[in-house]
N, C-alpha and C. Protein backbone atom coordinates (compact mmCIF):
# COMPACT_ATOMS: atom_id res chain seq x y z
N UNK A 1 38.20 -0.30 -45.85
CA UNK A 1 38.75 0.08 -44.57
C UNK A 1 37.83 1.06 -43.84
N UNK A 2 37.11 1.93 -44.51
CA UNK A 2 36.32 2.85 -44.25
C UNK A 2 35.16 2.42 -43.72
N UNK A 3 34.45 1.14 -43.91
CA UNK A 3 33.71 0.80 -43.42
C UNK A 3 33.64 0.07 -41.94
N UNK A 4 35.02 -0.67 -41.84
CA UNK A 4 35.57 -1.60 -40.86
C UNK A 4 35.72 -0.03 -39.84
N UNK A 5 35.61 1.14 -40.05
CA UNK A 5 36.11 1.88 -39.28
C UNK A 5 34.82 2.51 -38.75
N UNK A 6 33.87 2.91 -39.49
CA UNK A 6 32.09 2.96 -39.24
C UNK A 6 31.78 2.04 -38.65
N UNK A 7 31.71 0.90 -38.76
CA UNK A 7 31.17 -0.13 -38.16
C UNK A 7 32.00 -0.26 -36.56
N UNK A 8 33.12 -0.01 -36.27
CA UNK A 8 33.62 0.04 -34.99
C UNK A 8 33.31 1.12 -34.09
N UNK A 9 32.83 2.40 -35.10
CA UNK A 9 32.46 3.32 -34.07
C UNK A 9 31.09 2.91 -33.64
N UNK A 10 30.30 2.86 -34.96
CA UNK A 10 29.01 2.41 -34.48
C UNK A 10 28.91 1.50 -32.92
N UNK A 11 29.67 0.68 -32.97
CA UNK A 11 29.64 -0.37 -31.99
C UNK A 11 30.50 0.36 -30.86
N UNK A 12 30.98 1.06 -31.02
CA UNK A 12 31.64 2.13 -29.66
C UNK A 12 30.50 2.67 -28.98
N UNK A 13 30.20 3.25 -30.14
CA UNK A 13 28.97 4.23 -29.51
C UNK A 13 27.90 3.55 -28.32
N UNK A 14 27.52 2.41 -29.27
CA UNK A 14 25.93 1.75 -28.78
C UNK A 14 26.67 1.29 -27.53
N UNK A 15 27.92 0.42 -27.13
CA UNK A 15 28.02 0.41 -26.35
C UNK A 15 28.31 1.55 -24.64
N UNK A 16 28.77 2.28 -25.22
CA UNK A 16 28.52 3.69 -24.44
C UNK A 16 27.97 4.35 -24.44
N UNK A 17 26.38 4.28 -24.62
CA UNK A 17 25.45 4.86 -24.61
C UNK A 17 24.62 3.53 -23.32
N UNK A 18 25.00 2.20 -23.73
CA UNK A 18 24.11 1.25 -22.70
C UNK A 18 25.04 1.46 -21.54
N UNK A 19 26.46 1.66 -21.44
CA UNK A 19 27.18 1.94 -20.06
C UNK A 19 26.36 3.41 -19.57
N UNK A 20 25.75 4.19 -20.08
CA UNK A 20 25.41 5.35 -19.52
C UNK A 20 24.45 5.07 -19.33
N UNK A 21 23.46 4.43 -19.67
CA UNK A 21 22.01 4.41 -19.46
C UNK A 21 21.12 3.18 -17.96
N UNK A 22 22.87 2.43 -18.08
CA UNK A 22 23.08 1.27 -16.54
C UNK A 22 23.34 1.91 -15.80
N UNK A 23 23.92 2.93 -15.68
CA UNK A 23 25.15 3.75 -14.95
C UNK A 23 23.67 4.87 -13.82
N UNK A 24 22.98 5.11 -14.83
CA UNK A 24 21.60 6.30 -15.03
C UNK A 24 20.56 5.08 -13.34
N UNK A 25 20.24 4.00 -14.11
CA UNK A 25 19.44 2.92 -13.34
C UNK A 25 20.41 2.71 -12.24
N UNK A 26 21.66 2.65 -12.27
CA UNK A 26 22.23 2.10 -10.76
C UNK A 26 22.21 3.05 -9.93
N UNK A 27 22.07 4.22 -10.64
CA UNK A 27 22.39 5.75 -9.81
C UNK A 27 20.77 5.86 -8.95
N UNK A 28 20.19 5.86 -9.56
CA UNK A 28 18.39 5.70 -9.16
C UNK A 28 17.60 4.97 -8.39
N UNK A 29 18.92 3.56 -8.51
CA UNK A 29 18.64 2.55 -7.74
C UNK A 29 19.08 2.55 -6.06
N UNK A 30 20.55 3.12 -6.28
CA UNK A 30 21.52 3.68 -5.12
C UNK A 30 20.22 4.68 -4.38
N UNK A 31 20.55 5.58 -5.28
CA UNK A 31 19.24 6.77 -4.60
C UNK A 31 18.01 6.51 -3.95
N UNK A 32 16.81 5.97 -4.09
CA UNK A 32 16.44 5.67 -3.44
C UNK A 32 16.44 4.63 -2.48
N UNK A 33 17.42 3.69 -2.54
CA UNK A 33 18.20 2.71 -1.20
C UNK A 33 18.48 4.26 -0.26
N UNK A 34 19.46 4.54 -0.41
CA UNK A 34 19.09 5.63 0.38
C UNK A 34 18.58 6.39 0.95
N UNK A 35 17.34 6.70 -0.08
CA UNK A 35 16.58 7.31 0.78
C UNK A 35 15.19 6.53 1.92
N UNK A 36 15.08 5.62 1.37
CA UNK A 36 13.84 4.28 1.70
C UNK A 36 14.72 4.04 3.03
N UNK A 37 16.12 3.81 3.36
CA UNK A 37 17.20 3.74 4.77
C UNK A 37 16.70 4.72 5.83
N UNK A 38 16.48 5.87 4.92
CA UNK A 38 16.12 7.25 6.30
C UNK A 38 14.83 7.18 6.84
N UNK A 39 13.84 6.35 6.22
CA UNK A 39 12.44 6.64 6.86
C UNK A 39 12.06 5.98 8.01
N UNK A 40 11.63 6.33 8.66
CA UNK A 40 11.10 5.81 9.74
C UNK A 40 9.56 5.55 10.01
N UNK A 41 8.73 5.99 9.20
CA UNK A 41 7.23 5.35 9.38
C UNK A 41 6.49 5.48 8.07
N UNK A 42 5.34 4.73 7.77
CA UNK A 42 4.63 4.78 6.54
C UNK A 42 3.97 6.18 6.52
N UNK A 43 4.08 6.55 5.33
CA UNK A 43 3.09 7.77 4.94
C UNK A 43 1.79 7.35 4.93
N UNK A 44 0.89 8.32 5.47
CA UNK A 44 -0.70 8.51 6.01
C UNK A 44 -1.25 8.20 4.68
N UNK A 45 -1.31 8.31 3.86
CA UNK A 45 -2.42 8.18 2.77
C UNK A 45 -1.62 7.61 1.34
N UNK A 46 -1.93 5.83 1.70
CA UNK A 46 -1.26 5.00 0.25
C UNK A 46 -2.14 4.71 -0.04
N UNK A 47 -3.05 4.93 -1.56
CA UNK A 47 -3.47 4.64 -2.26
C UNK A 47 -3.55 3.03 -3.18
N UNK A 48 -3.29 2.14 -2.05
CA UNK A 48 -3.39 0.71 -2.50
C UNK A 48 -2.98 -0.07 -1.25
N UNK A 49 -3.29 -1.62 -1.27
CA UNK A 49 -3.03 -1.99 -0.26
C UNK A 49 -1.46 -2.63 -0.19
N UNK A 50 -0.84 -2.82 0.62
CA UNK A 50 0.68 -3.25 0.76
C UNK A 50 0.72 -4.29 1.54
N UNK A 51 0.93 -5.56 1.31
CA UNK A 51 0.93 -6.64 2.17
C UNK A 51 2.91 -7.43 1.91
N UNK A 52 3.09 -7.53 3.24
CA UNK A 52 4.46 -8.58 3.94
C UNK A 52 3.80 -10.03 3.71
N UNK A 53 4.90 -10.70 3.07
CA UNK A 53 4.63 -12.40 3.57
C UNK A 53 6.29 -12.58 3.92
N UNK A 54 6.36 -13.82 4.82
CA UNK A 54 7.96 -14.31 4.71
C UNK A 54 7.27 -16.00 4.76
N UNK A 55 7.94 -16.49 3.96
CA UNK A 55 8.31 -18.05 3.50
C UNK A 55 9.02 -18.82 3.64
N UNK A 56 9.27 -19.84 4.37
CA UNK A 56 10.77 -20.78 4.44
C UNK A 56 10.87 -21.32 2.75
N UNK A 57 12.19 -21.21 2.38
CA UNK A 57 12.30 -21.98 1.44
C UNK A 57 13.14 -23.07 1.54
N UNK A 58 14.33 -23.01 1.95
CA UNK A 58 14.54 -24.35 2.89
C UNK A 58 15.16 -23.97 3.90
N UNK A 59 16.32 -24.50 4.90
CA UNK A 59 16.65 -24.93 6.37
C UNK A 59 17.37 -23.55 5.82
N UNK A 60 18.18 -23.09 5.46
CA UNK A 60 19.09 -21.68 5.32
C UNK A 60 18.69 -20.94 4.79
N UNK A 61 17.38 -20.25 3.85
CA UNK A 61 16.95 -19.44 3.35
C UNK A 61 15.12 -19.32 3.40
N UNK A 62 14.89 -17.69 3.64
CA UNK A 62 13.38 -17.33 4.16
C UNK A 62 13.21 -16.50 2.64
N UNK A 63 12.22 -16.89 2.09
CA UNK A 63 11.77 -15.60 1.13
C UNK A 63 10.73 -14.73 1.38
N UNK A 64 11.36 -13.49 1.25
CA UNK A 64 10.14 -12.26 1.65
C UNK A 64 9.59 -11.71 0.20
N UNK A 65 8.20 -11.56 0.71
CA UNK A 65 7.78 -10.48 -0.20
C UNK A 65 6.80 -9.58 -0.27
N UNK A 66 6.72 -8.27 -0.65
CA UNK A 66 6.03 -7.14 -0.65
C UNK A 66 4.73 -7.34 -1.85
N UNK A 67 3.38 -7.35 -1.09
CA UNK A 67 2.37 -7.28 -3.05
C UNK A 67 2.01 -5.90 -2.95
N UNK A 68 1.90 -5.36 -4.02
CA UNK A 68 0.98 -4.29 -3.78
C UNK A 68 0.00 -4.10 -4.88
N UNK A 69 -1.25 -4.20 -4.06
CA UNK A 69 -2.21 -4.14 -4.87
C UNK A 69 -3.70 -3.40 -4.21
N UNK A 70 -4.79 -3.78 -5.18
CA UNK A 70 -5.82 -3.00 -4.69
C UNK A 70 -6.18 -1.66 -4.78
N UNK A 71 -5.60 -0.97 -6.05
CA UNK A 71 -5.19 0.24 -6.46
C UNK A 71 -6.61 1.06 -5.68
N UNK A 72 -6.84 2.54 -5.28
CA UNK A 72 -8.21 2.93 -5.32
C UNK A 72 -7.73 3.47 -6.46
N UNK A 73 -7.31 4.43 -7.21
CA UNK A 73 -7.15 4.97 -8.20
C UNK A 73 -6.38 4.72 -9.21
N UNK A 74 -6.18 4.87 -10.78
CA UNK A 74 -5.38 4.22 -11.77
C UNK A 74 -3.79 5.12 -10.51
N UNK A 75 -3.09 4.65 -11.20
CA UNK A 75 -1.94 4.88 -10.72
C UNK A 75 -0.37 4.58 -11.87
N UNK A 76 0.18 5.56 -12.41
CA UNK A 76 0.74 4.94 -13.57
C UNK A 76 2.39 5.22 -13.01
N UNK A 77 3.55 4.61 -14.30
CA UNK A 77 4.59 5.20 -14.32
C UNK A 77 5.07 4.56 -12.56
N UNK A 78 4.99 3.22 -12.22
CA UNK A 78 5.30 2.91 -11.21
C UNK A 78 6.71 2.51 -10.85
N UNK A 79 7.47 2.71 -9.78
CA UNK A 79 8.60 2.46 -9.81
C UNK A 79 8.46 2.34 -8.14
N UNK A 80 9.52 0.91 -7.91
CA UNK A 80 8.90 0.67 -6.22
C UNK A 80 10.78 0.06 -6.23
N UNK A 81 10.86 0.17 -4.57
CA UNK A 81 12.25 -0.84 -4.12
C UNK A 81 11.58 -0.92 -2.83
N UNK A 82 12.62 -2.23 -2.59
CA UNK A 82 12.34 -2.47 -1.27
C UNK A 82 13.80 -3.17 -0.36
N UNK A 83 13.94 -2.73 1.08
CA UNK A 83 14.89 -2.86 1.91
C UNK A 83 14.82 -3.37 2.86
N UNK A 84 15.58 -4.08 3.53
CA UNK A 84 15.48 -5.02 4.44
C UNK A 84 16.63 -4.22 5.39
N UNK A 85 16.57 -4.17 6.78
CA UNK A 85 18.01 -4.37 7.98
C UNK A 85 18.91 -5.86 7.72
N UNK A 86 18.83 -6.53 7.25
CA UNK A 86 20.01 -7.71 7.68
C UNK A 86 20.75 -7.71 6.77
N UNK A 87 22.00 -8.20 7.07
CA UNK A 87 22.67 -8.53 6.83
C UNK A 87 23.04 -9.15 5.33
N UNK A 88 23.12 -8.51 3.80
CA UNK A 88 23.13 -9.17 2.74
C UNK A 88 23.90 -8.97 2.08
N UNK A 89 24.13 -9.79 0.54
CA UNK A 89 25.30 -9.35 0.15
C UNK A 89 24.37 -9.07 -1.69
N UNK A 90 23.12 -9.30 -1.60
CA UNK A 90 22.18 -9.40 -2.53
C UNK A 90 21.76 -7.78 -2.79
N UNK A 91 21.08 -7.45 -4.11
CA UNK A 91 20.81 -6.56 -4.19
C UNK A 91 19.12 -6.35 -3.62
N UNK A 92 18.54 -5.40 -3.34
CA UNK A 92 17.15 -5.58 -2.74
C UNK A 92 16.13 -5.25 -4.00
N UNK A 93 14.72 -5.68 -4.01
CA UNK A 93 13.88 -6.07 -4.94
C UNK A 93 13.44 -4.80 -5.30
N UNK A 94 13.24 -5.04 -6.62
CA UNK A 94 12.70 -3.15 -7.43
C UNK A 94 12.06 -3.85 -8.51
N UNK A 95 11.26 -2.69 -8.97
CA UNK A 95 10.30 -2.74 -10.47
C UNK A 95 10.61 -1.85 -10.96
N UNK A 96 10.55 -1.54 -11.82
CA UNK A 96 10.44 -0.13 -12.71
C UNK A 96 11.73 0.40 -12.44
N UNK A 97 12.87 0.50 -12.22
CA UNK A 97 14.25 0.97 -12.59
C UNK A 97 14.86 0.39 -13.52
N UNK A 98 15.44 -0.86 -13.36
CA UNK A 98 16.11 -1.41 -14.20
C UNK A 98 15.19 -2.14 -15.33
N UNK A 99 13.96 -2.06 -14.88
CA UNK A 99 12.85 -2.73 -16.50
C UNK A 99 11.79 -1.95 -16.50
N UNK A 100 11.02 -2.12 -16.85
CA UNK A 100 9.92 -1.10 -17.45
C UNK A 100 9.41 -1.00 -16.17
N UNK A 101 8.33 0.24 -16.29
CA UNK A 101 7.57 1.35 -15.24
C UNK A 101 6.53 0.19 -14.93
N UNK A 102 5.71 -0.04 -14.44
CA UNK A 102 4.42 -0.72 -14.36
C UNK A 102 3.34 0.07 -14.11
N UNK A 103 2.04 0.13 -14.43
CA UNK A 103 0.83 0.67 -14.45
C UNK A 103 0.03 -0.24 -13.74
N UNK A 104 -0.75 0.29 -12.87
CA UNK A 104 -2.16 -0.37 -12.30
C UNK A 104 -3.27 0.29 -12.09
N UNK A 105 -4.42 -0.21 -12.70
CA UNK A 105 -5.74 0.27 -12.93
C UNK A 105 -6.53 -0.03 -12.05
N UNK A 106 -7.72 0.86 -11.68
CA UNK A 106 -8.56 0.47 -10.59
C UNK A 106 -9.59 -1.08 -11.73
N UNK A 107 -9.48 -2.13 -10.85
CA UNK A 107 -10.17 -3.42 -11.24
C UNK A 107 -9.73 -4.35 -12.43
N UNK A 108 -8.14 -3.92 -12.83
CA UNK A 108 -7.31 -4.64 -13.09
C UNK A 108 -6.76 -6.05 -13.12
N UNK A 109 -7.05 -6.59 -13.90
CA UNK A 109 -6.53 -8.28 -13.82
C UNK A 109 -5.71 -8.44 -14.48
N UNK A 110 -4.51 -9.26 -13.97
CA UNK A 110 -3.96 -9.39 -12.77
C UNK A 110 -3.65 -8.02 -12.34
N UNK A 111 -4.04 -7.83 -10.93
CA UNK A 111 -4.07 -6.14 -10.42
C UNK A 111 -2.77 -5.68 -9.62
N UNK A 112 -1.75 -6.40 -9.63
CA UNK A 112 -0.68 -5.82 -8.15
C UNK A 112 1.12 -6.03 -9.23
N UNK A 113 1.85 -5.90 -7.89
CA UNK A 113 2.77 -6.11 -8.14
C UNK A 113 3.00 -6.31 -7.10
N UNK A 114 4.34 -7.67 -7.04
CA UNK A 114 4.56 -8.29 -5.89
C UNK A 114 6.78 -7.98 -6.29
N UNK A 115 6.97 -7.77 -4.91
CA UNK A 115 8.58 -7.39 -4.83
C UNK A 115 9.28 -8.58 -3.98
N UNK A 116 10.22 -9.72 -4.93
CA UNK A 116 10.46 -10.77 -3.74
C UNK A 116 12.04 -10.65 -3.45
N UNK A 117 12.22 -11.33 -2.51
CA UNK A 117 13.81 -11.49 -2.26
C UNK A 117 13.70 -12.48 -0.93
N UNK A 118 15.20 -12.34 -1.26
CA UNK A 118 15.60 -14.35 -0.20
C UNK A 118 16.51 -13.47 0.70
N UNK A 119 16.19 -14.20 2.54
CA UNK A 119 17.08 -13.56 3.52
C UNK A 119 18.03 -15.33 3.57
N UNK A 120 18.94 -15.19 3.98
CA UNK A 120 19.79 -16.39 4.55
C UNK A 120 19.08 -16.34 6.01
N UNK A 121 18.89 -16.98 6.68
CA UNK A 121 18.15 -17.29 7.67
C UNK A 121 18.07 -18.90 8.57
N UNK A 122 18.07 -19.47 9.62
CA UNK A 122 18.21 -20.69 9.50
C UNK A 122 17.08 -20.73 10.76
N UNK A 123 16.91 -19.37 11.86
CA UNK A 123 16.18 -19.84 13.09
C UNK A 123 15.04 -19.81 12.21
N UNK A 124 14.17 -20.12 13.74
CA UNK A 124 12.48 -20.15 13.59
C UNK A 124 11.86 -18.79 12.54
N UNK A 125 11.52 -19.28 12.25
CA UNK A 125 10.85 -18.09 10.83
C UNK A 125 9.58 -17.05 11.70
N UNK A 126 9.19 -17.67 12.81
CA UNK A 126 8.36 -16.66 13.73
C UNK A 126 9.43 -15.81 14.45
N UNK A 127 10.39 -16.48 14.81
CA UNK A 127 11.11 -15.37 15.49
C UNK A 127 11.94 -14.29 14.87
N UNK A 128 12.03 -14.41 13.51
CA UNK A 128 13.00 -13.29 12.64
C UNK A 128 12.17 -11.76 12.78
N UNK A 129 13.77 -11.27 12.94
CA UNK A 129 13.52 -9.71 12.96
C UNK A 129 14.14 -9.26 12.42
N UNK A 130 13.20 -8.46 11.33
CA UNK A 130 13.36 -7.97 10.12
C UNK A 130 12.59 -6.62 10.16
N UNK A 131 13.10 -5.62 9.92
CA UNK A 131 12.74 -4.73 9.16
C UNK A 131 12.41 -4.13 7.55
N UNK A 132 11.25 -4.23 7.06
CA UNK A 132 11.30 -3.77 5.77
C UNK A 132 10.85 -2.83 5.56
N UNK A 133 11.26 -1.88 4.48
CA UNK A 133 10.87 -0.35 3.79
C UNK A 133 10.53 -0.54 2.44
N UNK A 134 9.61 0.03 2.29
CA UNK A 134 9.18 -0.12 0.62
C UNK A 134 9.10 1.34 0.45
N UNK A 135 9.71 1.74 -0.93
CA UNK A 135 9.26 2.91 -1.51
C UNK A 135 8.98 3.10 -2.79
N UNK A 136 7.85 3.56 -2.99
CA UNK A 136 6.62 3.29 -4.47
C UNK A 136 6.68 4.52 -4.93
N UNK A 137 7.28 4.95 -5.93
CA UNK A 137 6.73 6.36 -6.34
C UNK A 137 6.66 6.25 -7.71
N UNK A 138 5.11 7.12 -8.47
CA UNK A 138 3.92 6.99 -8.82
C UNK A 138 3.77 8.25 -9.84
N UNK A 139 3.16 7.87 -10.78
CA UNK A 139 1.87 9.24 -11.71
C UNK A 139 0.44 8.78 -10.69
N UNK A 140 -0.02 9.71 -10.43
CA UNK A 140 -1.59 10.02 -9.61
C UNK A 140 -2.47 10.42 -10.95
N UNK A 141 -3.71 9.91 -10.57
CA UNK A 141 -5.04 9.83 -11.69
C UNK A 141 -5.03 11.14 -12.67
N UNK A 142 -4.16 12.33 -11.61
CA UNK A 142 -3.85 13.62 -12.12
C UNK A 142 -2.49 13.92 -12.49
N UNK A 143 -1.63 12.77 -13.16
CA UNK A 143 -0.33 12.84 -14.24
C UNK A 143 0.41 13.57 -12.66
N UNK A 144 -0.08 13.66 -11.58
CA UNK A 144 0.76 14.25 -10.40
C UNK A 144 1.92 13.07 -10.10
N UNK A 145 3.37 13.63 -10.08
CA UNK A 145 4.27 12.72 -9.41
C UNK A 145 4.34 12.38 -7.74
N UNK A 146 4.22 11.24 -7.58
CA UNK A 146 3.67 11.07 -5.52
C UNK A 146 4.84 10.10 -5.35
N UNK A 147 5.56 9.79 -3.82
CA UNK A 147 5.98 8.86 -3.53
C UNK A 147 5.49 8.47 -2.08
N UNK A 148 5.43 7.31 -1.75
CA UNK A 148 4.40 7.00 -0.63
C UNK A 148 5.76 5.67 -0.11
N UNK A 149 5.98 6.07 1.20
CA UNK A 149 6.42 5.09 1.87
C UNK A 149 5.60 3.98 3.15
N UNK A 150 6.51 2.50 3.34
CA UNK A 150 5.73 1.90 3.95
C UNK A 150 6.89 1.08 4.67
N UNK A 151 6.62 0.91 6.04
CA UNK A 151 7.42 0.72 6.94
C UNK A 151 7.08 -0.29 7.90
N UNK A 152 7.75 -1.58 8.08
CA UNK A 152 7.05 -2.38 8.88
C UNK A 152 8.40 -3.29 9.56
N UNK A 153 7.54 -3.55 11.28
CA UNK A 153 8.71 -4.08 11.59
C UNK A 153 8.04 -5.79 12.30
N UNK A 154 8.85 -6.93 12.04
CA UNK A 154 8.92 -8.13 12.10
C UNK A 154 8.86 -8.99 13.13
């Protein structure tokens, strides 16, 4: 009986330790949605290049996505989201919160990280207006913590 009773806590535990540690990532995730909402222009000095594509994927859906690559400096401990203005019911694209950090090295192969997500969409794909915010924050070549925003409109 004693064991059937160890073995249930055990399994209490582990599971309330992964509700706290989701709980930790959604909170982080919320948080910077939030804060990536308030900005209004890219910060002066990003240390890699940041490129927009949008894609038809078919007649009701456009896929966007953020690369970032081209590091000038190693850059570690990466953690990026990204936000759109329209209208969704989807969560918006991230690295490093809910799965591991990512690292990028100056001359790195494969060197970037790319952030995708799908708008519902049906007009002309030239005429969509979209707003997106990306926010990347970083270890610098000097273990320094940085966050660098990037702001573009459609």
């Amino acid at each position: 009986m004693k064991k059937y009773l160890i073995i249930l806590l055990l399994v209490l535990l582990f599971c309330g330790c992964n509700n706290n540690k989701e709980d930790e990532y959604l909170k982080t995730y919320n948080n910077y949605i939030d804060e990536v909402k308030k900005i209004d222009k890219s910060s002066e000095d990003i240390p890699f290049d940041i490129s927009l594509e949008f894609d038809r994927l078919t007649d009701k859906e456009v896929r966007y996505q953020v690369i970032i690559d081209n590091v000038k400096e190693d850059i570690t401990d990466v953690e990026a989201v990204m936000y759109h203005d329209l209208k969704t019911d989807d969560i918006f694209p991230s690295i490093g919160i809910f799965d591991e950090k990512q690292n990028l090295k100056v001359g790195q192969k494969p060197a970037g990280i790319i952030l995708v997500g799908y708008i519902d969409y049906t007009g002309d794909i030239n005429e969509l207006k979209c707003n997106i915010k990306v926010l990347v924050k970083y270890k610098d070549s000097n273990n320094k913590n940085k966050k660098v925003y990037y702001v573009t409109k459609k």
